[in-house]
C-alpha atoms as a PDB file:
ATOM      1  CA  UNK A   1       5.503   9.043  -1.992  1.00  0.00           C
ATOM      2  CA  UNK A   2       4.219   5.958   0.192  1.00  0.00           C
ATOM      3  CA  UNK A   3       7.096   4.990   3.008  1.00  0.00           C
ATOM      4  CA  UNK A   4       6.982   1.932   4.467  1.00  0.00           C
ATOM      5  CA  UNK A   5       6.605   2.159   8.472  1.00  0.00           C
ATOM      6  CA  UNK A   6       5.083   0.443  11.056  1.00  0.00           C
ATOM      7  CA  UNK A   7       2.024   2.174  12.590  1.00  0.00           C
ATOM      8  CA  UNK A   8       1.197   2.139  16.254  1.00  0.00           C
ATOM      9  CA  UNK A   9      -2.256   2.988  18.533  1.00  0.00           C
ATOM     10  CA  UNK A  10      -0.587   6.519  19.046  1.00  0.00           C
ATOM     11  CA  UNK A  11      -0.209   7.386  15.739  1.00  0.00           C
ATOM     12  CA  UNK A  12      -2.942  10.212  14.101  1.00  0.00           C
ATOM     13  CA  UNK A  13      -5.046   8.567  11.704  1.00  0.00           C
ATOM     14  CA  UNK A  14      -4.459  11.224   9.173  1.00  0.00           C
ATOM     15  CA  UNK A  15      -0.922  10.795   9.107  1.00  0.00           C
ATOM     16  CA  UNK A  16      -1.737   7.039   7.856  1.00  0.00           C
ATOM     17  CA  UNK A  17      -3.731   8.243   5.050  1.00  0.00           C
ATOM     18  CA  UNK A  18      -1.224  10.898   4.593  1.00  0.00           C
ATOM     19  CA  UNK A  19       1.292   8.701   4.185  1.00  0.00           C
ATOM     20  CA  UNK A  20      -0.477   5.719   2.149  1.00  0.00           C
ATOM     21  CA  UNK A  21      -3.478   6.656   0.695  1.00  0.00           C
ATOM     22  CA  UNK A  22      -4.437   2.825   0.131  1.00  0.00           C
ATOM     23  CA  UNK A  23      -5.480   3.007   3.926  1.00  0.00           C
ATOM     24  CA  UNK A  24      -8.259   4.097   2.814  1.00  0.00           C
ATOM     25  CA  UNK A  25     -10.245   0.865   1.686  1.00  0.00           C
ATOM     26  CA  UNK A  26      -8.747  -0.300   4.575  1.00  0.00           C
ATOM     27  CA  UNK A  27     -10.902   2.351   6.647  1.00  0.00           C
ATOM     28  CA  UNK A  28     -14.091   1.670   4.611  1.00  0.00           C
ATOM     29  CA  UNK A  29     -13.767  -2.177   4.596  1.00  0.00           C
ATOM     30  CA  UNK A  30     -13.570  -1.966   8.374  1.00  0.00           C
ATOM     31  CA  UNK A  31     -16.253   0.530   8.627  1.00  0.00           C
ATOM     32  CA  UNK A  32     -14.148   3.557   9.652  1.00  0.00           C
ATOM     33  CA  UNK A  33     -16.236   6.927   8.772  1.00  0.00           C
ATOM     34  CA  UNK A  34     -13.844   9.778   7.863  1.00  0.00           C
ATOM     35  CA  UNK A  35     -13.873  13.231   9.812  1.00  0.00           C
ATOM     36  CA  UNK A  36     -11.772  11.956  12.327  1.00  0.00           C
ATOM     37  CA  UNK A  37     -10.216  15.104  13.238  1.00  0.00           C
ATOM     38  CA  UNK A  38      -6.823  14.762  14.936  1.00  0.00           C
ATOM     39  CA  UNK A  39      -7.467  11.885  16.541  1.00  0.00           C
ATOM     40  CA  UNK A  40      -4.928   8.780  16.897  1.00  0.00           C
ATOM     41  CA  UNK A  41      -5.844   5.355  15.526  1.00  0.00           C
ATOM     42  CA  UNK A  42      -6.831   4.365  19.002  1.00  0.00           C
ATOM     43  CA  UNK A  43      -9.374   6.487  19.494  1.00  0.00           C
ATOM     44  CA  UNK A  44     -10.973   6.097  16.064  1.00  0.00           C
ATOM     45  CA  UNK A  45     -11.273   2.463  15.766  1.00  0.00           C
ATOM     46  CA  UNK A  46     -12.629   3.036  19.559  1.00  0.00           C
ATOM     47  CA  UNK A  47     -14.958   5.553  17.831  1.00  0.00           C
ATOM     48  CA  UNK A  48     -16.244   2.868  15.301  1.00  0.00           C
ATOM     49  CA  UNK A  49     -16.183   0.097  17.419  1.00  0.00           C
ATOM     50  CA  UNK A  50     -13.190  -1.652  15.663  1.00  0.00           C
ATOM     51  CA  UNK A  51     -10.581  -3.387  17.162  1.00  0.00           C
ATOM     52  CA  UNK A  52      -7.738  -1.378  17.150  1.00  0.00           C
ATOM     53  CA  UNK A  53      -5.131  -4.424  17.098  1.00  0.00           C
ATOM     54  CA  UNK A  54      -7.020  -6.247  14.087  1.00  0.00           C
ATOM     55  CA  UNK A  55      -7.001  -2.850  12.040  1.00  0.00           C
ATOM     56  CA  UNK A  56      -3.003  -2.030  12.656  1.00  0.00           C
ATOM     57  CA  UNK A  57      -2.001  -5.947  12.190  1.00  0.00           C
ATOM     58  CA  UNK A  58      -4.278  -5.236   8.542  1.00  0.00           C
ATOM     59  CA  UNK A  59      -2.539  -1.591   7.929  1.00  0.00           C
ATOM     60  CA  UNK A  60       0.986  -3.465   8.759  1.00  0.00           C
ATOM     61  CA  UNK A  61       0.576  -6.356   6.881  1.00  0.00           C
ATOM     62  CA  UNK A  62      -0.409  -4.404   2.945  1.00  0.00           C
ATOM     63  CA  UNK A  63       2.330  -1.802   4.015  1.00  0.00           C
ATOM     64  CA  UNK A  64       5.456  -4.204   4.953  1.00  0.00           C
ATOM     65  CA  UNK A  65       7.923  -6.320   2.973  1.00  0.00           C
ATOM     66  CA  UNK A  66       6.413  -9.492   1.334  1.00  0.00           C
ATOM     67  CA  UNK A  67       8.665 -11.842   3.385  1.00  0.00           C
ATOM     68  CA  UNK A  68       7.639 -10.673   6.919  1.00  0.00           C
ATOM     69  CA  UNK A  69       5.927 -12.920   8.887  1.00  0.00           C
ATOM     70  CA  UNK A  70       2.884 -11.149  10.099  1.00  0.00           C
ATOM     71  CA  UNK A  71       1.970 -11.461  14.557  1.00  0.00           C
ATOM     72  CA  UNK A  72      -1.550 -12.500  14.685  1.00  0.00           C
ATOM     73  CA  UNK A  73      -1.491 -13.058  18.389  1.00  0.00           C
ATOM     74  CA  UNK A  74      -3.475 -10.119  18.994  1.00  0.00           C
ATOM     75  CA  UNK A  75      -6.270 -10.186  16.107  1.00  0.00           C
ATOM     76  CA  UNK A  76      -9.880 -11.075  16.258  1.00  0.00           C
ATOM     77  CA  UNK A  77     -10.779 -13.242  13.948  1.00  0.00           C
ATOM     78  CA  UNK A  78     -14.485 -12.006  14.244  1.00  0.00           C
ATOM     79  CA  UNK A  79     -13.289  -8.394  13.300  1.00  0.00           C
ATOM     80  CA  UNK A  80     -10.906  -9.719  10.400  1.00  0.00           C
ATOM     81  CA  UNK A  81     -13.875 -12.070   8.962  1.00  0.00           C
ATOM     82  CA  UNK A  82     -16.323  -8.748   8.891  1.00  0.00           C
ATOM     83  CA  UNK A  83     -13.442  -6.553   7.372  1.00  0.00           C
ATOM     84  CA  UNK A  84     -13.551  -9.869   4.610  1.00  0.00           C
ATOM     85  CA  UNK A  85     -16.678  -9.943   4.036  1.00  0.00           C
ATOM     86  CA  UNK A  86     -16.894  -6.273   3.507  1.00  0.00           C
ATOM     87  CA  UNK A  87     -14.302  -6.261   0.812  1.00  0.00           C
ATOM     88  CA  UNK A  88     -16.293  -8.771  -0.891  1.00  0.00           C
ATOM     89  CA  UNK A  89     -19.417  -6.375  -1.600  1.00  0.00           C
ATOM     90  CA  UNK A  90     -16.875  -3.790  -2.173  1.00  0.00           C
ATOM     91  CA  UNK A  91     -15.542  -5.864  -5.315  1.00  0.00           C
ATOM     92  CA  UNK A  92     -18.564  -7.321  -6.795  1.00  0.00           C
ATOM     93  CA  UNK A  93     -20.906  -4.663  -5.677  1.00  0.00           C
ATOM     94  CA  UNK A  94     -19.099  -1.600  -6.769  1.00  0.00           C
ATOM     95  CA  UNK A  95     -15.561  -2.161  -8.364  1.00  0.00           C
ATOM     96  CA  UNK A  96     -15.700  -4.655 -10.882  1.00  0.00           C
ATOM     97  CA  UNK A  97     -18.980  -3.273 -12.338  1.00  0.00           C
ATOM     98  CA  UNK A  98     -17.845   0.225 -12.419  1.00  0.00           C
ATOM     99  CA  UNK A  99     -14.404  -1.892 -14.372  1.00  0.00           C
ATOM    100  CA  UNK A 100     -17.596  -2.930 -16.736  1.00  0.00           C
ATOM    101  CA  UNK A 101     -19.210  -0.097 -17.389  1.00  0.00           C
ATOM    102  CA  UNK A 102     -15.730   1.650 -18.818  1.00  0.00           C
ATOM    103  CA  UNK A 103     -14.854  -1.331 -20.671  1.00  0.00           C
ATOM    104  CA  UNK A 104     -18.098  -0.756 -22.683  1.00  0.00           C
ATOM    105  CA  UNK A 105     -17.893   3.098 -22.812  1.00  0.00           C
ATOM    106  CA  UNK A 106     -14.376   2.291 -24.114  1.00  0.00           C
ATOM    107  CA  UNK A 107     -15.319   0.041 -27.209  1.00  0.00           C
ATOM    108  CA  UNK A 108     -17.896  -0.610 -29.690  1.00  0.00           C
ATOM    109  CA  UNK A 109     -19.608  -3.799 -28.824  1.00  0.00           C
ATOM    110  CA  UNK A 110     -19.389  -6.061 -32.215  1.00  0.00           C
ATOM    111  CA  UNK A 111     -19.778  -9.580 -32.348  1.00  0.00           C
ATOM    112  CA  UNK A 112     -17.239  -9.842 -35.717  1.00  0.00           C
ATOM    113  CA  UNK A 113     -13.928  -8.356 -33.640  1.00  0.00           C
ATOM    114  CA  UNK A 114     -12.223  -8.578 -30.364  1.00  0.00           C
ATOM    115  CA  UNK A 115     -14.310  -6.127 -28.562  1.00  0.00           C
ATOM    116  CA  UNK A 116     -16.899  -9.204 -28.027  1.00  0.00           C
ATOM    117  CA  UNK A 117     -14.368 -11.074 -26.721  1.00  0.00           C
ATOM    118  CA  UNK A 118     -13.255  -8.743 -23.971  1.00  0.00           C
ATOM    119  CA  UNK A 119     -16.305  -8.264 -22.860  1.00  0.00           C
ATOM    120  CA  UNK A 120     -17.310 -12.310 -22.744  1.00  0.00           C
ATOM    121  CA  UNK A 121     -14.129 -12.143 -20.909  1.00  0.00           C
ATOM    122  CA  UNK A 122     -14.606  -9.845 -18.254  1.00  0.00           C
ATOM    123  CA  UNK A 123     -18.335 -11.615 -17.723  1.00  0.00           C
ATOM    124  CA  UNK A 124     -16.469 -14.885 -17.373  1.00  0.00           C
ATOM    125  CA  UNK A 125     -13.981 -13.332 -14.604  1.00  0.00           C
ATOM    126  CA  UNK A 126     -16.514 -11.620 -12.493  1.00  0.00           C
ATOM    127  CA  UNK A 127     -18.868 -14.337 -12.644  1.00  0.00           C
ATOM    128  CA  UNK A 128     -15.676 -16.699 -11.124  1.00  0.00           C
ATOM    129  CA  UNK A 129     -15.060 -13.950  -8.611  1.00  0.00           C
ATOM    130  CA  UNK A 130     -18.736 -13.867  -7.689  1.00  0.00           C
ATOM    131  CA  UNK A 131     -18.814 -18.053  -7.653  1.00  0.00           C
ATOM    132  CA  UNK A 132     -15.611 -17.845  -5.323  1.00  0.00           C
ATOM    133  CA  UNK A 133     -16.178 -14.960  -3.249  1.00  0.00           C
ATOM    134  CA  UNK A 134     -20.000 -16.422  -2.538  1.00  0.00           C
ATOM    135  CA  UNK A 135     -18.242 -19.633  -1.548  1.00  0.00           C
ATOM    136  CA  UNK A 136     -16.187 -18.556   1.023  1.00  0.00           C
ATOM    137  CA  UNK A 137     -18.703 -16.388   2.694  1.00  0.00           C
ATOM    138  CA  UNK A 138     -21.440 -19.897   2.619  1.00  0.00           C
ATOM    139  CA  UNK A 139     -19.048 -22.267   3.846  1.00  0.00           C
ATOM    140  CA  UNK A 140     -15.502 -21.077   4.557  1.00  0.00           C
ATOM    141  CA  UNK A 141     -16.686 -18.374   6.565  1.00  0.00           C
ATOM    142  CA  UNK A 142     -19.343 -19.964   8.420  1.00  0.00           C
ATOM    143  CA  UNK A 143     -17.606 -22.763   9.189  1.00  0.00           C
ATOM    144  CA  UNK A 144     -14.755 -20.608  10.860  1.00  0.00           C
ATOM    145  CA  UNK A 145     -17.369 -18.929  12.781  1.00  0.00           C
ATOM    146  CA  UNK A 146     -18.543 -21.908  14.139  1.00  0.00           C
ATOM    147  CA  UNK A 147     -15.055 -23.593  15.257  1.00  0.00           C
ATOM    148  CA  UNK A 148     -15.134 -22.571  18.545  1.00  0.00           C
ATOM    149  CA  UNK A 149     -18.320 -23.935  19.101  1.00  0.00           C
ATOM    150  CA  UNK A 150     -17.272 -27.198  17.099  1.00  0.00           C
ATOM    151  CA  UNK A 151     -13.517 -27.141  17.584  1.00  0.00           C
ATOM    152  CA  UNK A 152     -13.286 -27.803  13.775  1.00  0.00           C
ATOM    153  CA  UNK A 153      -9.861 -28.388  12.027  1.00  0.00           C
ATOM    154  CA  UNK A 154      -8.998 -25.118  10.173  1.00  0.00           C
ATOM    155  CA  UNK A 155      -5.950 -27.052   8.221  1.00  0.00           C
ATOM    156  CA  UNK A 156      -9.101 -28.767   6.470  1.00  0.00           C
ATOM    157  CA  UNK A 157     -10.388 -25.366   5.320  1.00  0.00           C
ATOM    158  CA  UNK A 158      -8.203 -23.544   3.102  1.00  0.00           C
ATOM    159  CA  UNK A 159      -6.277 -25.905   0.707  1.00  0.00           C
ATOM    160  CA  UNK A 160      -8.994 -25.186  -2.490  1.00  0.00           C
ATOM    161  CA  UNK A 161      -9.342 -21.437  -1.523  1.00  0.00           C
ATOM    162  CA  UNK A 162      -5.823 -20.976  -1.993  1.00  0.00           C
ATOM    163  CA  UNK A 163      -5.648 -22.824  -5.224  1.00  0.00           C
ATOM    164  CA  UNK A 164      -8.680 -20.268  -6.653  1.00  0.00           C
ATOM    165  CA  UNK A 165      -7.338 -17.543  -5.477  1.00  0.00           C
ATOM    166  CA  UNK A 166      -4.384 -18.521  -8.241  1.00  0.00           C
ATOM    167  CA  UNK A 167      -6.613 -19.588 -10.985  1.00  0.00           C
ATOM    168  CA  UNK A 168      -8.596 -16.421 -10.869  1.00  0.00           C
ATOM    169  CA  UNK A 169      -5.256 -14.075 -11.342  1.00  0.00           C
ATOM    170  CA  UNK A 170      -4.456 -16.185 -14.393  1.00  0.00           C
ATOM    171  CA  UNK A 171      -8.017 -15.254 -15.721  1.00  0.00           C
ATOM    172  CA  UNK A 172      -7.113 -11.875 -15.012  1.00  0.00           C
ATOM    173  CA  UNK A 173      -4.132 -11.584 -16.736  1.00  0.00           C
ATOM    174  CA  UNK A 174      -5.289 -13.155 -19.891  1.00  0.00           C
ATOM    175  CA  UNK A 175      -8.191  -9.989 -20.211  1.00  0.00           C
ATOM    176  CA  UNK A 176      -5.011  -7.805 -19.579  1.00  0.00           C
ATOM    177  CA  UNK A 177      -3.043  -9.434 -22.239  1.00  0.00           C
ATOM    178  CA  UNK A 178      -5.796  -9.694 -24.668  1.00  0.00           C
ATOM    179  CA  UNK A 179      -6.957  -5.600 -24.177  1.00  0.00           C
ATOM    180  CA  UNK A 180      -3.443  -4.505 -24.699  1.00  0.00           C
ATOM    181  CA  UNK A 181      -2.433  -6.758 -27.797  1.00  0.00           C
ATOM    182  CA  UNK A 182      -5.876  -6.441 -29.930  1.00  0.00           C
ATOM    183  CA  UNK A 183      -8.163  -3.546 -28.382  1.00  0.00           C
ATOM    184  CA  UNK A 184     -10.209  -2.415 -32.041  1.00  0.00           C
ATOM    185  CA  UNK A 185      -8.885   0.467 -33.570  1.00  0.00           C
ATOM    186  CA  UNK A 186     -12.142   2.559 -33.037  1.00  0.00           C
ATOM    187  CA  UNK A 187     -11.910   2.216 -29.116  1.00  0.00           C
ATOM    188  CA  UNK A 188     -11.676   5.316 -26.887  1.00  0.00           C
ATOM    189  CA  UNK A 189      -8.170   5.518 -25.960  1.00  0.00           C
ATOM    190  CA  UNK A 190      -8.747   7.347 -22.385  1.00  0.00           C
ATOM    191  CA  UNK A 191     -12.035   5.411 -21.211  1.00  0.00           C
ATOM    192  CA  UNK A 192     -10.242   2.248 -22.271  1.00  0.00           C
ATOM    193  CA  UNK A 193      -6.601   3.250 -20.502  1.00  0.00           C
ATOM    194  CA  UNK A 194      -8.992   3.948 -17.256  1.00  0.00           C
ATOM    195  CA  UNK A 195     -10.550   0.689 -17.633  1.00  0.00           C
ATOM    196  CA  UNK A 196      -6.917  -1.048 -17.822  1.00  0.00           C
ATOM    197  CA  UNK A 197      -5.641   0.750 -15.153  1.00  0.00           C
ATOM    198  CA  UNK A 198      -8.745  -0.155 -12.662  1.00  0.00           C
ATOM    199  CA  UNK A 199      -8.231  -3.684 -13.803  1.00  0.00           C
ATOM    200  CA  UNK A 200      -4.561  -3.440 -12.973  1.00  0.00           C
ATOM    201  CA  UNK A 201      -5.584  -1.878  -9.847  1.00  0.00           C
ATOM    202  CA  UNK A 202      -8.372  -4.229  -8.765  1.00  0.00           C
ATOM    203  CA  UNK A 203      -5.582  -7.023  -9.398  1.00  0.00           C
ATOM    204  CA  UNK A 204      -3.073  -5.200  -6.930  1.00  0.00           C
ATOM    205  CA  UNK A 205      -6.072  -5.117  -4.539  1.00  0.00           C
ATOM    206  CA  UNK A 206      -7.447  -8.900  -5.068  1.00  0.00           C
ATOM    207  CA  UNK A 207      -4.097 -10.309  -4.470  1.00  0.00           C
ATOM    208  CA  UNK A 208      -3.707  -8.070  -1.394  1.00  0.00           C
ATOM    209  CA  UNK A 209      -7.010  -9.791  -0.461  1.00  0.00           C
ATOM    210  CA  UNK A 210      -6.016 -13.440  -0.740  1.00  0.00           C
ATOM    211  CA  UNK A 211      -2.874 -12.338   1.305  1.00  0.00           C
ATOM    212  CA  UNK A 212      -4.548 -11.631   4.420  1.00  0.00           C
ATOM    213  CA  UNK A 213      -6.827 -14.504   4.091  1.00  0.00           C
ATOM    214  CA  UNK A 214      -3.730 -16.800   3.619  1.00  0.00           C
ATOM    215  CA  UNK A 215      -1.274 -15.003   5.910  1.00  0.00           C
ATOM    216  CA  UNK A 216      -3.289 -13.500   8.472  1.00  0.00           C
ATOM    217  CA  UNK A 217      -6.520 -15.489   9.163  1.00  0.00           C
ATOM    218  CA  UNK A 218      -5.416 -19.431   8.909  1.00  0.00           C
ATOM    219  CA  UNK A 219      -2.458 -18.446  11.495  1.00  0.00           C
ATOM    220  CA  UNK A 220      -4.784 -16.791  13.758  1.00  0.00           C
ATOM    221  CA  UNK A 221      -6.782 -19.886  13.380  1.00  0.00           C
ATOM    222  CA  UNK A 222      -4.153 -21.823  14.063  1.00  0.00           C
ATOM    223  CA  UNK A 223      -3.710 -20.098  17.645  1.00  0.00           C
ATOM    224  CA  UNK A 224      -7.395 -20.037  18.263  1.00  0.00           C
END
């Protein structure tokens, strides 16, 4: 069972992923190499060269009640922006396609029933994805990195981010709907059930994502 708790430096890593084994995208996203041993989360993020406040203001953040405001005062927006960008290959290059692949172990691909459809779908979603998530990285990104060299206004940067980031989940939702309501009678119940619950999982994960771009990185702009 995952309890909610704020985690400190002093802490054992283990006992993070003991206790909420969704730390661990966190770990990979930040570039965190298991085998850590007994060590606390101080000494492996020293390990890996990640800062140690950025990764516990991230592990807080997914594992506290929705309505907390978030301190940012301590988080570096160069280590948050790589920990972003990371989760970005980790979507298009490995999740959503592996989504793919069991959607089309799952059904019979015909052009006369549904199973087209769910497929034209899921192309359509991870092709927005791709579109937004390329975006960001070309000019939302970049432009951050640049601000302090610039002194940029970061109010100017989000507004149409945040407005994808809500069109996407409604794209989302619409496959779900679609793949519970009319899957084809001949589909394989357990490839197709993983596929739905990856989906359902990926959506958990993406909205997690948008969260710490919204909550965590424009207010540590903001104090920049």
């Amino acid at each position: 069972m995952i309890k909610n708790r704020e985690y400190i430096p002093d802490d054992k890593m283990i006992s993070l992923i003991s206790n909420d084994y969704r730390i661990l995208q966190v770990l990979s996203r930040f570039g965190i190499p298991l085998g850590f041993n007994e060590k606390t989360v101080r000494e492996v993020c020293e390990d890996a060269g990640v800062d140690c406040n950025t990764f516990l203001t991230v592990v807080n953040f997914l594992n506290s009640d929705d309505l907390l405001t978030p301190d940012v005062s301590q988080l570096s927006i160069s280590s948050l922006i790589h920990f972003l960008k990371q989760s970005h290959t980790y979507f298009l290059d490995f999740y959503l396609p592996s989504i793919r692949r069991k959607l089309l172990d799952g059904i019979t691909l015909k052009e006369s029933d549904v199973s087209f459809l769910i497929i034209k779908l899921f192309d359509e979603y991870l092709e927005s994805i791709k579109e937004h998530m390329k975006e960001e990285e070309a000019h939302l990104f970049k432009q951050i990195e640049t601000l302090p060299e610039n002194g940029g206004d970061d109010d100017l940067l989000f507004p149409v981010y945040s407005r994808h980031h809500q069109e996407v989940g409604a794209k989302l939702r619409e496959l779900k709907n679609i793949i519970i309501k009319y899957s084809p009678a001949d589909s394989s119940a357990n490839l197709l059930n993983a596929a739905l619950y990856d989906i359902y999982r990926c959506e958990e994960e993406l909205e997690s994502h948008c969260k710490i771009e919204d909550r965590l990185l424009l207010p540590a702009l903001r104090l920049s």
